[in-house]
PDB file of N, CA and C in Angstrom:
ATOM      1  N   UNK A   1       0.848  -1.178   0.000  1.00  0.00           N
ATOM      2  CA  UNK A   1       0.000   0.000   0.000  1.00  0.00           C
ATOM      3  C   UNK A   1       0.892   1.239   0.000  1.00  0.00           C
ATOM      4  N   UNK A   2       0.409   2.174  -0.709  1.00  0.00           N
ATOM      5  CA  UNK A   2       1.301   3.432  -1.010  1.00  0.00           C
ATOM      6  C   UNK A   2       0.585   4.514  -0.593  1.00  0.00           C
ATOM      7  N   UNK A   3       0.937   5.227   0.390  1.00  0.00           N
ATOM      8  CA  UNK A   3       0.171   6.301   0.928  1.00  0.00           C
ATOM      9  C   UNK A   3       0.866   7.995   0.845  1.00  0.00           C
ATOM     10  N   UNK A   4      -0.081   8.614   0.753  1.00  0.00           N
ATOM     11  CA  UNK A   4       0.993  10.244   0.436  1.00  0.00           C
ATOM     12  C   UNK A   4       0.421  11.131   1.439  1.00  0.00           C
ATOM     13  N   UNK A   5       1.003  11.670   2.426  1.00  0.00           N
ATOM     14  CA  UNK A   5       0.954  12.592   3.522  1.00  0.00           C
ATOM     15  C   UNK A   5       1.466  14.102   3.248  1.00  0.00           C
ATOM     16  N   UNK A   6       0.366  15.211   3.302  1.00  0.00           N
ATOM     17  CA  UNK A   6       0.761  16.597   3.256  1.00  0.00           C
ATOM     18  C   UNK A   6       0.063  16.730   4.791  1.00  0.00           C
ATOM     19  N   UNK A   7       1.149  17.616   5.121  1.00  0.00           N
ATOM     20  CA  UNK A   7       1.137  17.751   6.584  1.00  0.00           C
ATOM     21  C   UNK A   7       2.172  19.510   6.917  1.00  0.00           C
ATOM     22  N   UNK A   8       1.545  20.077   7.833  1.00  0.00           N
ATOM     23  CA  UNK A   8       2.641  21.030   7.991  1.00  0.00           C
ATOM     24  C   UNK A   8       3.741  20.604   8.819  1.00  0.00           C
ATOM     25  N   UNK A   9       4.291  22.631   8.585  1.00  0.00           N
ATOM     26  CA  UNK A   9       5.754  22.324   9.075  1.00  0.00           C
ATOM     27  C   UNK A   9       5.733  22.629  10.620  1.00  0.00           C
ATOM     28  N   UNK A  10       5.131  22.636  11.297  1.00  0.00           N
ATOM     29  CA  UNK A  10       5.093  22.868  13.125  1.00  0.00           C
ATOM     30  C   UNK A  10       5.244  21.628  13.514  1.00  0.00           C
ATOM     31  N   UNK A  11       5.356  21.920  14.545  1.00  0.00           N
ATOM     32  CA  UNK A  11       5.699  20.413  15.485  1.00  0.00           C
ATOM     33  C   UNK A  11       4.746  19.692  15.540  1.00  0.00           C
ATOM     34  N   UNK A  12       3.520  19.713  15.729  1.00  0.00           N
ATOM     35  CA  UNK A  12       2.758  18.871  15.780  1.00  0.00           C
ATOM     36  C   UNK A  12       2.315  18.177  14.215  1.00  0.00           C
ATOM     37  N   UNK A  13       2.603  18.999  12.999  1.00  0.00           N
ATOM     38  CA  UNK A  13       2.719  18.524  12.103  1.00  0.00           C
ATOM     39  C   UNK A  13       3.402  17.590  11.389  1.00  0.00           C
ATOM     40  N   UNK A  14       4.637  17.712  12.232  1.00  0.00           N
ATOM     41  CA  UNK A  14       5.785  16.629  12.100  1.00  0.00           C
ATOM     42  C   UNK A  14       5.401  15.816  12.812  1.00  0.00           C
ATOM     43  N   UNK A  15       5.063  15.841  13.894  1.00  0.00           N
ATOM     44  CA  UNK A  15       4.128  14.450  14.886  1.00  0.00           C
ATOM     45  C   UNK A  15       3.412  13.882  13.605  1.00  0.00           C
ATOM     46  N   UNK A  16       2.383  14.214  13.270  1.00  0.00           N
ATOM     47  CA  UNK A  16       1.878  12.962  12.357  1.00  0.00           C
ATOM     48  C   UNK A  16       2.757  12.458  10.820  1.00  0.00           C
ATOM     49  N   UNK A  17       3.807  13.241  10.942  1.00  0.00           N
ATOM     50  CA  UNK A  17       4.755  12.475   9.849  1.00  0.00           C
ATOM     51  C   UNK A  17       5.361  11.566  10.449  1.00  0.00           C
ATOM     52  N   UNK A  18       5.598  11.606  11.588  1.00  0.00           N
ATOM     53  CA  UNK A  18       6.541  10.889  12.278  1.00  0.00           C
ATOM     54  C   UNK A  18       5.356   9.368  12.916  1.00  0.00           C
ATOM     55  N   UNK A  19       3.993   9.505  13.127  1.00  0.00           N
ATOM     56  CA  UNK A  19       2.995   8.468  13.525  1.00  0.00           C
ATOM     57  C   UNK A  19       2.382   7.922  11.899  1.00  0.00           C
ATOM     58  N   UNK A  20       2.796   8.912  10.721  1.00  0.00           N
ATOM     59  CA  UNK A  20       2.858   7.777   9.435  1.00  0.00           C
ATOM     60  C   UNK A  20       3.801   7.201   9.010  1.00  0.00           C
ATOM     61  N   UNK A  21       5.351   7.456   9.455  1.00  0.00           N
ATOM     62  CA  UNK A  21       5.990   6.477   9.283  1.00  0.00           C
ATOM     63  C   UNK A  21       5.746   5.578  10.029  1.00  0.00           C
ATOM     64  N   UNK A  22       5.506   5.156  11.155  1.00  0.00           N
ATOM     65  CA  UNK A  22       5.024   4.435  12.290  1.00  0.00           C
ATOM     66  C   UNK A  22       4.000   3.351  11.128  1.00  0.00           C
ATOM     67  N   UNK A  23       3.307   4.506  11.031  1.00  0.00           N
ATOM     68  CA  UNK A  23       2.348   3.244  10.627  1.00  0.00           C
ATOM     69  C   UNK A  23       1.547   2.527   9.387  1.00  0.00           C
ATOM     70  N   UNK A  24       2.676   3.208   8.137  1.00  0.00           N
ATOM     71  CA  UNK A  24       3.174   3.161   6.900  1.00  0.00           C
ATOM     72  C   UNK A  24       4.315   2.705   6.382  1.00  0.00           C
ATOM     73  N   UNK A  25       4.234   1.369   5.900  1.00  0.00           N
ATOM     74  CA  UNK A  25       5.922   1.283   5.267  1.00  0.00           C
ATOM     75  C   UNK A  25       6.375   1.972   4.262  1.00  0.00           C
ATOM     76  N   UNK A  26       5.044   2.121   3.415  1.00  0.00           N
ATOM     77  CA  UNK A  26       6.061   3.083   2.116  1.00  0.00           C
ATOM     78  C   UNK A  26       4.924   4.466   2.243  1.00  0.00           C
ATOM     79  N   UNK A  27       5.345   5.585   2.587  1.00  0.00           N
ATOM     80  CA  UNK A  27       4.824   6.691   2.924  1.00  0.00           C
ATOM     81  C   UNK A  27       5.235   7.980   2.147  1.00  0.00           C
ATOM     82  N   UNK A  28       4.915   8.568   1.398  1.00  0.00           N
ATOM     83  CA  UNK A  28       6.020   9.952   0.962  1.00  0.00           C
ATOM     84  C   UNK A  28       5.006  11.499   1.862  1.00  0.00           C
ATOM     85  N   UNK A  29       5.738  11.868   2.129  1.00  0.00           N
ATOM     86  CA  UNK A  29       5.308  12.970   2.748  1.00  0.00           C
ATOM     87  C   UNK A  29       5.925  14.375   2.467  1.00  0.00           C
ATOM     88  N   UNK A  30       4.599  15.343   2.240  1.00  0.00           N
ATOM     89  CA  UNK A  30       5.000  17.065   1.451  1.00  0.00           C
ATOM     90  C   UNK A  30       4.675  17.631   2.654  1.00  0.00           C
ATOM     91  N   UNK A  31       5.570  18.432   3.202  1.00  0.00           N
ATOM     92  CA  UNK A  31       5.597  19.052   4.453  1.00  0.00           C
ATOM     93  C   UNK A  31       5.448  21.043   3.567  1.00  0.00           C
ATOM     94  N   UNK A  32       3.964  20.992   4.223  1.00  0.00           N
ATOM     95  CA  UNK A  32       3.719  22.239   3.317  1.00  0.00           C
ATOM     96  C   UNK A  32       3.338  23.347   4.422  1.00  0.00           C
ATOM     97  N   UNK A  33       3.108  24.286   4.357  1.00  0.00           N
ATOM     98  CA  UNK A  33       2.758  25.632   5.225  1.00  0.00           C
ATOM     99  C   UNK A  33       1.605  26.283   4.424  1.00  0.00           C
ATOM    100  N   UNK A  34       0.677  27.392   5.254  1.00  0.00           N
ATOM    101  CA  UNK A  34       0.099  27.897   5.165  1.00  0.00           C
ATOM    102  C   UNK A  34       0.262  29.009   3.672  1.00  0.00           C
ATOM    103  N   UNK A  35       0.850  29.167   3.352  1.00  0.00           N
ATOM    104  CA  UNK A  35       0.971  29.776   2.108  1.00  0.00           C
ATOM    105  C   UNK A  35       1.260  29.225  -0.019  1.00  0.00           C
ATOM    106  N   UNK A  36       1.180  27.915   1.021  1.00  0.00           N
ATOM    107  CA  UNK A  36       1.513  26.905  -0.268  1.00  0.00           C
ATOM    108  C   UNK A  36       0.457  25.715  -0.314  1.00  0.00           C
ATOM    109  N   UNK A  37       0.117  25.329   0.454  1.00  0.00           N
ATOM    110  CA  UNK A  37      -1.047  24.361   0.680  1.00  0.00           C
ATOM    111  C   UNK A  37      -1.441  23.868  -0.081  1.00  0.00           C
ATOM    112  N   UNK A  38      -2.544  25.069  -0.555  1.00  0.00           N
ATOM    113  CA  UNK A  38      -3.310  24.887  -1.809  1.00  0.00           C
ATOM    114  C   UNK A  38      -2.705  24.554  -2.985  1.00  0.00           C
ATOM    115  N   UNK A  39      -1.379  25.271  -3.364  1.00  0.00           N
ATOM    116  CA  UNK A  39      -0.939  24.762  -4.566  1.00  0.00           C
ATOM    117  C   UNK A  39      -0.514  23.644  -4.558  1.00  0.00           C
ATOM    118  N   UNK A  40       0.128  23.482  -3.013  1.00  0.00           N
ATOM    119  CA  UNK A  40       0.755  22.181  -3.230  1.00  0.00           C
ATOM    120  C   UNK A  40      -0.311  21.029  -3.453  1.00  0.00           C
ATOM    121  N   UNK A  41      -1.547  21.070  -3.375  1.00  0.00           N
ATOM    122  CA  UNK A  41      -2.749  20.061  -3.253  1.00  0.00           C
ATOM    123  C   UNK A  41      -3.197  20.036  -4.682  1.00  0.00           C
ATOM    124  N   UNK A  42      -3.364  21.329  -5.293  1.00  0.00           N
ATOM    125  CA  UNK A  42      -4.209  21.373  -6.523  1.00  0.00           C
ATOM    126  C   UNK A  42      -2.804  20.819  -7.258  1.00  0.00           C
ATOM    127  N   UNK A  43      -2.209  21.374  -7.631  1.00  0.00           N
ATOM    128  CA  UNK A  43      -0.607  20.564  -8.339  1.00  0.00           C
ATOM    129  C   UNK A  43      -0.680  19.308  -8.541  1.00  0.00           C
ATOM    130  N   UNK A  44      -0.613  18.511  -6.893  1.00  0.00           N
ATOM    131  CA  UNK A  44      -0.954  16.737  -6.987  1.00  0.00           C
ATOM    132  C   UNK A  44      -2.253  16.414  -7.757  1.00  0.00           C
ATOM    133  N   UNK A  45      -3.175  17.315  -7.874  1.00  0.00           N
ATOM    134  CA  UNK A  45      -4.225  16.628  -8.251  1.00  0.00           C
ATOM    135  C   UNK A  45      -4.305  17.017  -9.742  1.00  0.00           C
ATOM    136  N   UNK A  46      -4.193  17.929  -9.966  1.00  0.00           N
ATOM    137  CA  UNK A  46      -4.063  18.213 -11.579  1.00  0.00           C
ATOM    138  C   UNK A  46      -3.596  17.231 -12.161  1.00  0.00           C
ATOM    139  N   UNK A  47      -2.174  16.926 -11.911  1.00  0.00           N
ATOM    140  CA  UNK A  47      -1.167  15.893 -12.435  1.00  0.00           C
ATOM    141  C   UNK A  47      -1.526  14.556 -12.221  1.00  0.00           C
ATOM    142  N   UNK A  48      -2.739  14.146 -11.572  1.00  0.00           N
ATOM    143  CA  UNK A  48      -3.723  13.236 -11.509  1.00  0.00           C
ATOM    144  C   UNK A  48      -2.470  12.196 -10.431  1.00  0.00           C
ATOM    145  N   UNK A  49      -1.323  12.851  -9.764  1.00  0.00           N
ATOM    146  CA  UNK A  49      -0.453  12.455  -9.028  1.00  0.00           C
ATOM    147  C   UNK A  49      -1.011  11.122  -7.922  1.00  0.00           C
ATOM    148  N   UNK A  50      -2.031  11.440  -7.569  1.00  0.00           N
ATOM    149  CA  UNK A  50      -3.372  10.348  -7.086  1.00  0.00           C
ATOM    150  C   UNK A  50      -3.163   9.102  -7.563  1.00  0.00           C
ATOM    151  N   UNK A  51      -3.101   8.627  -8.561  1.00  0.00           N
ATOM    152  CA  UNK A  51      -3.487   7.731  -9.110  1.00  0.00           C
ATOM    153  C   UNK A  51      -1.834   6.568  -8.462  1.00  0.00           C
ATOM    154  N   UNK A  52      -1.098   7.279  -8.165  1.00  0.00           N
ATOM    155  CA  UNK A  52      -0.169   6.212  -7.696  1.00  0.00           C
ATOM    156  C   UNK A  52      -0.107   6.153  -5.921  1.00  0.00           C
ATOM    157  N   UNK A  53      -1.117   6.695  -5.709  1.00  0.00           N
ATOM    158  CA  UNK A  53      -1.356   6.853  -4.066  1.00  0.00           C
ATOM    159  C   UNK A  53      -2.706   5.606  -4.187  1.00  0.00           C
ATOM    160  N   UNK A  54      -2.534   4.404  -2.777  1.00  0.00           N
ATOM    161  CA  UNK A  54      -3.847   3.659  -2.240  1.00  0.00           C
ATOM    162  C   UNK A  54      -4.757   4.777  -1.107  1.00  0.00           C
ATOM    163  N   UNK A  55      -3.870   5.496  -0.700  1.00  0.00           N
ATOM    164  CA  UNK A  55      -4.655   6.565   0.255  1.00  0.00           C
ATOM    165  C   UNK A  55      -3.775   7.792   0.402  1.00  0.00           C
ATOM    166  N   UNK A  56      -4.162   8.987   0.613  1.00  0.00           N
ATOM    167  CA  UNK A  56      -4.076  10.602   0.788  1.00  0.00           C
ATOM    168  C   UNK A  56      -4.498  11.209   1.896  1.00  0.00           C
ATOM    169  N   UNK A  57      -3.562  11.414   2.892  1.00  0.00           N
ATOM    170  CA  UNK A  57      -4.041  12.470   4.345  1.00  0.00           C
ATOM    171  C   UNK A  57      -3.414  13.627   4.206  1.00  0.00           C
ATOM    172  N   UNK A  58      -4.387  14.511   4.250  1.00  0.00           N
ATOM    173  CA  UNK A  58      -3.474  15.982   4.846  1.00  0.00           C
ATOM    174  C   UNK A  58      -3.946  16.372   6.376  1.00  0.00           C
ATOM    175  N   UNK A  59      -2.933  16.585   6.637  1.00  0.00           N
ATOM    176  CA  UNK A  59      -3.002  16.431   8.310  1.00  0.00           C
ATOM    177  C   UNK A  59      -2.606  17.947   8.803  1.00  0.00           C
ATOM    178  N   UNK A  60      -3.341  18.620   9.829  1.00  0.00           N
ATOM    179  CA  UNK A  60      -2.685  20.057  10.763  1.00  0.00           C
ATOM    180  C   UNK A  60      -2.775  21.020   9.682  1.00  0.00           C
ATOM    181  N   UNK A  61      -3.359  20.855   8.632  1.00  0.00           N
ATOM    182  CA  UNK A  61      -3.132  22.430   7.751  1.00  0.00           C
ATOM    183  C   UNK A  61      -3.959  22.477   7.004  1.00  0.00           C
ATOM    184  N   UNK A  62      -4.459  23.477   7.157  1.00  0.00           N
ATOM    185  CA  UNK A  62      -5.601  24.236   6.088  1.00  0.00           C
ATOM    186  C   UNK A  62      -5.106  25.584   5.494  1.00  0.00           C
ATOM    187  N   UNK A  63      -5.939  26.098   4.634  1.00  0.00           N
ATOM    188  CA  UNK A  63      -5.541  27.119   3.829  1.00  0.00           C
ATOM    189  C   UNK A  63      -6.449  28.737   5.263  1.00  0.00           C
ATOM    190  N   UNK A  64      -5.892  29.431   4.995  1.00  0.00           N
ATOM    191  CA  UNK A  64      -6.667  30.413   5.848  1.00  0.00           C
ATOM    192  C   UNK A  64      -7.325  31.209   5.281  1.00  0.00           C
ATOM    193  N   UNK A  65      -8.470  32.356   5.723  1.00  0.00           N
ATOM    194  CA  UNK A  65      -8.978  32.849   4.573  1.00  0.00           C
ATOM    195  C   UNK A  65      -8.521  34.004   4.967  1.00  0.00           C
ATOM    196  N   UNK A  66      -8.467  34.839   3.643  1.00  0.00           N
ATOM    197  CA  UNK A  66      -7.851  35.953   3.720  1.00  0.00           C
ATOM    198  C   UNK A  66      -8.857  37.102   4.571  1.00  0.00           C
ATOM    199  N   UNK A  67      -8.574  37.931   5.467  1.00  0.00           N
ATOM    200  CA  UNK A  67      -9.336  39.396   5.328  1.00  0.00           C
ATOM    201  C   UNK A  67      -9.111  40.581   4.584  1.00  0.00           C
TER     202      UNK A  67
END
């Protein structure tokens, strides 16, 4: 099983990179921040990048909305 983890860059974000290697043997993980998120998400998905993932978590990060 091949799993792909976007997760931020804070500590607790690295906590769940660090509880999917745990509990993933083959894992790739995009350690993204609040200002890239989105691209970094729409990017994977455009490129239909999915299709070599069995499952996709993004973990600790959302996009914020602007005021």
């Amino acid at each position: 099983m091949r799993v792909k983890l976007f997760t931020h860059t804070d500590l607790d974000g690295i906590g769940c990179a660090v509880l999917g290697k745990l509990a993933f043997k083959n894992i790739d993980i995009s350690y993204v921040d609040y200002n890239n998120v989105n691209d970094m998400v729409l990017e994977f998905i455009n490129n239909k990048e999915y299709d070599n993932y069995d499952h996709v978590y993004i973990t600790d990060i959302s996009k914020q909305k602007r005021r």
